[in-house]
Protein backbone atom coordinates (compact mmCIF):
# COMPACT_ATOMS: atom_id res chain seq x y z
CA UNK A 1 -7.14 0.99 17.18
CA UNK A 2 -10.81 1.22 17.10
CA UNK A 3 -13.01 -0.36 14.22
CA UNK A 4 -17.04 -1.13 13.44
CA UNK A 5 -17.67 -3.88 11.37
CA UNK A 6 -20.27 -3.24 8.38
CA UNK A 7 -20.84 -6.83 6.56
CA UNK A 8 -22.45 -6.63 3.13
CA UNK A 9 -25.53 -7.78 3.50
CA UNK A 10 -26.56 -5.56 6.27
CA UNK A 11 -26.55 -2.33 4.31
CA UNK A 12 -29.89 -1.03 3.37
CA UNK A 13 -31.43 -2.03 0.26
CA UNK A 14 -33.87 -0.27 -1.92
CA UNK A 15 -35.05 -2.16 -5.53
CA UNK A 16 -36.83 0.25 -7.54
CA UNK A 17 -37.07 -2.08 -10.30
CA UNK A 18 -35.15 0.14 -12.49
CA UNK A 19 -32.45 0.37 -9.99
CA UNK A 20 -31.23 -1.81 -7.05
CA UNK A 21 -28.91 0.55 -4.08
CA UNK A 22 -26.98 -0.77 -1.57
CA UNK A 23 -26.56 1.65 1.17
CA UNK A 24 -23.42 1.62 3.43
CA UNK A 25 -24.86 4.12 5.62
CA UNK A 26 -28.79 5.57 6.27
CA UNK A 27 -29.70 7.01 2.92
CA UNK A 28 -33.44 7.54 1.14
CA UNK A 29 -35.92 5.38 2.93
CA UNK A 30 -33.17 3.44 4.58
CA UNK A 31 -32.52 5.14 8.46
CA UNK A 32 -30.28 3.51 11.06
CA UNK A 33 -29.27 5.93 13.53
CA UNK A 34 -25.95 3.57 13.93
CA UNK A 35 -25.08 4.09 10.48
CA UNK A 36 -24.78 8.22 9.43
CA UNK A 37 -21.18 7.80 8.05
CA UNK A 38 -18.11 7.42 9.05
CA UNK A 39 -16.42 10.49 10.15
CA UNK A 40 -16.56 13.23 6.85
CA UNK A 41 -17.79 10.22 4.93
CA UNK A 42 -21.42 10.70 4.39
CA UNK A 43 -22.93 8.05 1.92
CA UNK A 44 -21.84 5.29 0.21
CA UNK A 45 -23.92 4.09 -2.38
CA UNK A 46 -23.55 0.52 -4.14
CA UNK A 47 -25.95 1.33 -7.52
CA UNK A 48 -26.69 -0.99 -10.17
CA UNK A 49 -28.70 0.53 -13.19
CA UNK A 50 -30.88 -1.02 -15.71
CA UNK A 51 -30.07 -0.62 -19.57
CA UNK A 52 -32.16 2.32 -21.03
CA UNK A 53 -32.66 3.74 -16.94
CA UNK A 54 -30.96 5.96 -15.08
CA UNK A 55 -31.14 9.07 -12.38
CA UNK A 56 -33.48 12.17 -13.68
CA UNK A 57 -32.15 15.71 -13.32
CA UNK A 58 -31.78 16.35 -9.82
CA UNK A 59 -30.10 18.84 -7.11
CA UNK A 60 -27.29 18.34 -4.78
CA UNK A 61 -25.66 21.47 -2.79
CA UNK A 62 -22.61 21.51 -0.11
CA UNK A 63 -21.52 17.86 -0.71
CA UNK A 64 -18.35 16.67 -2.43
CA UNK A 65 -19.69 13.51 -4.69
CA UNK A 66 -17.20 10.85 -6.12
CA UNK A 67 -18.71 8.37 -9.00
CA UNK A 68 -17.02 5.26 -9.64
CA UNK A 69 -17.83 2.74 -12.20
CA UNK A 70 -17.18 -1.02 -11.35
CA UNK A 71 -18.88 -1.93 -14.89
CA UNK A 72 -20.70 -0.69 -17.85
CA UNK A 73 -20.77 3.16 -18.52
CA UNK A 74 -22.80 6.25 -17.44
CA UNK A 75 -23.53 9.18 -18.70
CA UNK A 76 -23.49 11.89 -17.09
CA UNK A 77 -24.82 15.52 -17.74
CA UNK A 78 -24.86 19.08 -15.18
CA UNK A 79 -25.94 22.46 -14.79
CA UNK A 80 -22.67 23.59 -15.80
CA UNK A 81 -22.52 21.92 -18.94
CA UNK A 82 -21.30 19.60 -18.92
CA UNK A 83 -22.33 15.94 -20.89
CA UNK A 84 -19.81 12.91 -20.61
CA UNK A 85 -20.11 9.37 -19.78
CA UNK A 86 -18.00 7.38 -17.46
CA UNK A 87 -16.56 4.56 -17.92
CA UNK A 88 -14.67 1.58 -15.96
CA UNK A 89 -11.14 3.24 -15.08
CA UNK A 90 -12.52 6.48 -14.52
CA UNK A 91 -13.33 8.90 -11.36
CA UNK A 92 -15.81 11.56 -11.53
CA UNK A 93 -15.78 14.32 -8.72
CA UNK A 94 -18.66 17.57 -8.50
CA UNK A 95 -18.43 19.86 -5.79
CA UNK A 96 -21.67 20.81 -5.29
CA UNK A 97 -21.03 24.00 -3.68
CA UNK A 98 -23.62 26.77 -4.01
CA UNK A 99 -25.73 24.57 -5.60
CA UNK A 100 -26.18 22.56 -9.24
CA UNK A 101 -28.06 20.00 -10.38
CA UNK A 102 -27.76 16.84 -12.48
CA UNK A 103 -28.28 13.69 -14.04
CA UNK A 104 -26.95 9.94 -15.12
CA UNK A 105 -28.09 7.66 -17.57
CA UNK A 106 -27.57 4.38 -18.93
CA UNK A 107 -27.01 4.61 -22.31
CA UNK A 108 -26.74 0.90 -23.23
CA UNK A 109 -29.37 -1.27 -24.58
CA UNK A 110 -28.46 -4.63 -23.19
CA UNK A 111 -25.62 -3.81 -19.97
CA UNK A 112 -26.01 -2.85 -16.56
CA UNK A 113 -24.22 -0.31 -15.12
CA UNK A 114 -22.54 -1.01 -11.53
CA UNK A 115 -21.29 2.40 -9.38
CA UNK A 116 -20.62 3.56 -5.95
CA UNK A 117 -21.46 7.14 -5.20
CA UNK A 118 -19.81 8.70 -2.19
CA UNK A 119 -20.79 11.85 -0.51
CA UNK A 120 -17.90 13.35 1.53
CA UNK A 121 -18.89 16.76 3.79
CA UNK A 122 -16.84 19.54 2.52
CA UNK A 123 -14.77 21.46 5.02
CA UNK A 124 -15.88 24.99 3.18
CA UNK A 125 -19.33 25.71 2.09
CA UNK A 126 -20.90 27.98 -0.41
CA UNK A 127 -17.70 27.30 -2.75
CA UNK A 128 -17.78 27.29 -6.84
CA UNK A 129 -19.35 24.12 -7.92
CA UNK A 130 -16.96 22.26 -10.30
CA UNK A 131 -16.52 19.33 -11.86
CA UNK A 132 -14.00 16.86 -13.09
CA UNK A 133 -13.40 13.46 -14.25
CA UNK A 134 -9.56 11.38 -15.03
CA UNK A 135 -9.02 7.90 -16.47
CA UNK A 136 -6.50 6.41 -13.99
CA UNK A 137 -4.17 3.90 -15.56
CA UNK A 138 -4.61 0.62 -13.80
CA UNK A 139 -1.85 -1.17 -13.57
CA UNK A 140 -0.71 1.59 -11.24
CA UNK A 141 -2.83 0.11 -8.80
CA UNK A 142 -1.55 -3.83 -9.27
CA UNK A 143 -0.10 -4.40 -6.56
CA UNK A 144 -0.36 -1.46 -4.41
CA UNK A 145 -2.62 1.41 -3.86
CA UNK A 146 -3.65 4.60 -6.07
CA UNK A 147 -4.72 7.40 -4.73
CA UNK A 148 -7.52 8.88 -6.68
CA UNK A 149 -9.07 11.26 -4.76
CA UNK A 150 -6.97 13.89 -2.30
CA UNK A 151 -7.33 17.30 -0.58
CA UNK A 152 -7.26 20.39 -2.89
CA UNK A 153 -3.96 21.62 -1.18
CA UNK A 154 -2.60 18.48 -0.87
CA UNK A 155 -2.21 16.87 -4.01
CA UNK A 156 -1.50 13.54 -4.59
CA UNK A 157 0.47 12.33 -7.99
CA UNK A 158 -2.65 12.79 -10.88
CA UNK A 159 -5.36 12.37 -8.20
CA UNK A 160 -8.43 14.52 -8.65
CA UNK A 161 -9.12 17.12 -5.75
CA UNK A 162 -11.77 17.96 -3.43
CA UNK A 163 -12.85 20.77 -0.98
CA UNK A 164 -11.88 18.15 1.97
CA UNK A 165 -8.57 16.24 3.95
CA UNK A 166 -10.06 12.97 2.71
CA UNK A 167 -7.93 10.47 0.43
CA UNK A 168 -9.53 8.16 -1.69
CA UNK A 169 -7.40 4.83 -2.64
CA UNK A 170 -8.22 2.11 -4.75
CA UNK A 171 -5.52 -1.23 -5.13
CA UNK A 172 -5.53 -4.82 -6.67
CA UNK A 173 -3.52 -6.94 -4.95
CA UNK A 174 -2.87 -10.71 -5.44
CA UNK A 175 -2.83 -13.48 -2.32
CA UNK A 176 -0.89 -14.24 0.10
CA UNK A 177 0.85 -11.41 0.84
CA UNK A 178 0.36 -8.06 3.28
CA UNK A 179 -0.10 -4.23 2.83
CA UNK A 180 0.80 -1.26 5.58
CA UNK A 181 -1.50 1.03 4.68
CA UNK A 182 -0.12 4.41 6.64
CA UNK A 183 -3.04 6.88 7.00
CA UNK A 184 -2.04 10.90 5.37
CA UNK A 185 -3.38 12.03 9.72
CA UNK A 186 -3.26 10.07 12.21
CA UNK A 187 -6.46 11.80 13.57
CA UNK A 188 -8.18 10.68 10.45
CA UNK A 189 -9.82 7.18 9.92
CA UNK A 190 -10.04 4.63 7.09
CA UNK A 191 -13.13 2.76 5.48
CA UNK A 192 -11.78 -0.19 4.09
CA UNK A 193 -14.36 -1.76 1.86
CA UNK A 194 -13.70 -4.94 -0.30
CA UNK A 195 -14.74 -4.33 -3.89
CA UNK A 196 -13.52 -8.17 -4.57
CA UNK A 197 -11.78 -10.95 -2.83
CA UNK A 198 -11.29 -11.63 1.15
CA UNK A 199 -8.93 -9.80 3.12
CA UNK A 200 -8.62 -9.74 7.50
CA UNK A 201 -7.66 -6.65 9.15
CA UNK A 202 -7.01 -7.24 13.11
CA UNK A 203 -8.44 -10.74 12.73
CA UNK A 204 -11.65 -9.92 11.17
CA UNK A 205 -12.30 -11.54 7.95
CA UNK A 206 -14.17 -9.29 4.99
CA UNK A 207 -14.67 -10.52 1.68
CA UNK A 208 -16.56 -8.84 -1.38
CA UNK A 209 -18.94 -6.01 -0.22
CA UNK A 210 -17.88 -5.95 3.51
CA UNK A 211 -16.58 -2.82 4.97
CA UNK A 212 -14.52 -2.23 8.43
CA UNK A 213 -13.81 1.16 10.07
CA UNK A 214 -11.20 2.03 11.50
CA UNK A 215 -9.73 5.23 13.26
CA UNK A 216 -7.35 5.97 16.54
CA UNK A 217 -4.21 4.45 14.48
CA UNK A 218 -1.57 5.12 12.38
CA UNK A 219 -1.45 2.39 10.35
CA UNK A 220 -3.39 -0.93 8.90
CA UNK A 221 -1.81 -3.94 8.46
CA UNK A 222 -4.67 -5.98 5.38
CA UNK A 223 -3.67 -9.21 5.10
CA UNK A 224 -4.57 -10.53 1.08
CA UNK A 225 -6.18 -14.12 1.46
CA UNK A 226 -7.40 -14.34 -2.18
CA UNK A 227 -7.30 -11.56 -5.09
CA UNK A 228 -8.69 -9.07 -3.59
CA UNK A 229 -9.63 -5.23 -5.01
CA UNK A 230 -10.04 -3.08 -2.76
CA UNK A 231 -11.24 0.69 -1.88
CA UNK A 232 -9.76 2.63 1.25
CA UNK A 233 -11.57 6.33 1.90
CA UNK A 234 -9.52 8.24 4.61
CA UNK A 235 -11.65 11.05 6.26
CA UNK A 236 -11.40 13.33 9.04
CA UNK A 237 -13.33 11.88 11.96
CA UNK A 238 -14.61 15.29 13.44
């Protein structure tokens, strides 16, 4: 088993006043040649929004882009017509495709709105662009994992699909006790990053906002020291 070690508070940074981004991996003015993913997985984006502030209308082509709101709401509007917000619960997914364009907002007056943003590499180009979003119930992840993102021809329960082998898992586990998380490929590897709480995989310690890589195994034992939530993205490495 191989692994890389990303603490939180070594990913880049960028306050724009409006908006303060933590980047996982280089992204915008923030370059480390170290850090250009991990395997298919492209960026990952820690974004929290002011009230009233939010993205202007912008393009995006060839990428597969997951949203996920930790808190507050955004809304969300496309190119293809699409106007919706998202809320806490909920996973958006656009394949960009041949190209579209769009834009978030937060709507609220007084709230700030906390998302990641991950860009996955698609394994087809120049495809339809779509779009799609899925309230997930959570107590389906108490406990154990829920996948909510999976390969278009591999389907997993009511997760939402993308043009990629890449599973996206999110659980909430209580302490003291210790999860096998079996990887979909073994030639695939897993970016295990720590929404909440303090876990150790292979005697490394992460709590909230740390991330660990890990790839040549089958399997990862996570060992739950304190409530812990938790998001595991499995990717193709090449």
């Amino acid at each position: 088993m191989k692994t890389i070690y990303h603490k939180g508070n070594t990913r880049g940074k960028a306050d724009h006043g409006w908006l303060k981004s933590y980047h996982s991996f280089s992204f915008a003015n923030y370059y480390d040649p170290e850090r250009m993913g991990f395997g298919q997985l492209r960026v990952l984006n820690d974004d929290i929004v002011k009230p009233k502030m939010g993205f202007g209308t912008h393009p995006h082509q060839n990428m597969e882009i997951i949203s996920i709101p930790l808190s507050g709401a955004l809304t969300h509007k496309d190119s293809m017509d699409n106007k919706r917000a998202i809320t806490v619960g909920e996973v958006q997914v656009m394949s960009a495709g041949t190209g579209l364009q769009h834009s978030e907002f937060n709507d609220s007056k007084t709230d700030e709105v906390n998302f990641l943003q991950l860009w996955i590499q698609p394994e087809e180009i120049g495809v339809t662009p779509r779009y799609e979003q899925k309230h997930f119930d959570l107590e389906k992840r108490e406990n154990q994992f829920q996948t909510v993102v999976a390969p278009k021809d591999k389907i997993v329960d009511e997760a939402l699909w993308i043009h990629q082998q890449a599973y996206i898992s999110i659980g909430n586990f209580d302490p003291s006790q210790t999860i096998d998380f079996k990887l979909n490929d073994h030639t695939h590897g897993v970016y295990v990053f720590v929404l909440e709480g303090t876990i150790t995989i292979g005697g490394e310690t992460l709590t909230t906002k740390d991330a660990l890589g890990i790839w040549d195994t089958e399997s990862v034992e996570i060992e739950v020291k304190e409530t812990s939530k938790i998001l595991v993205i499995e990717v193709p490495m090449k």
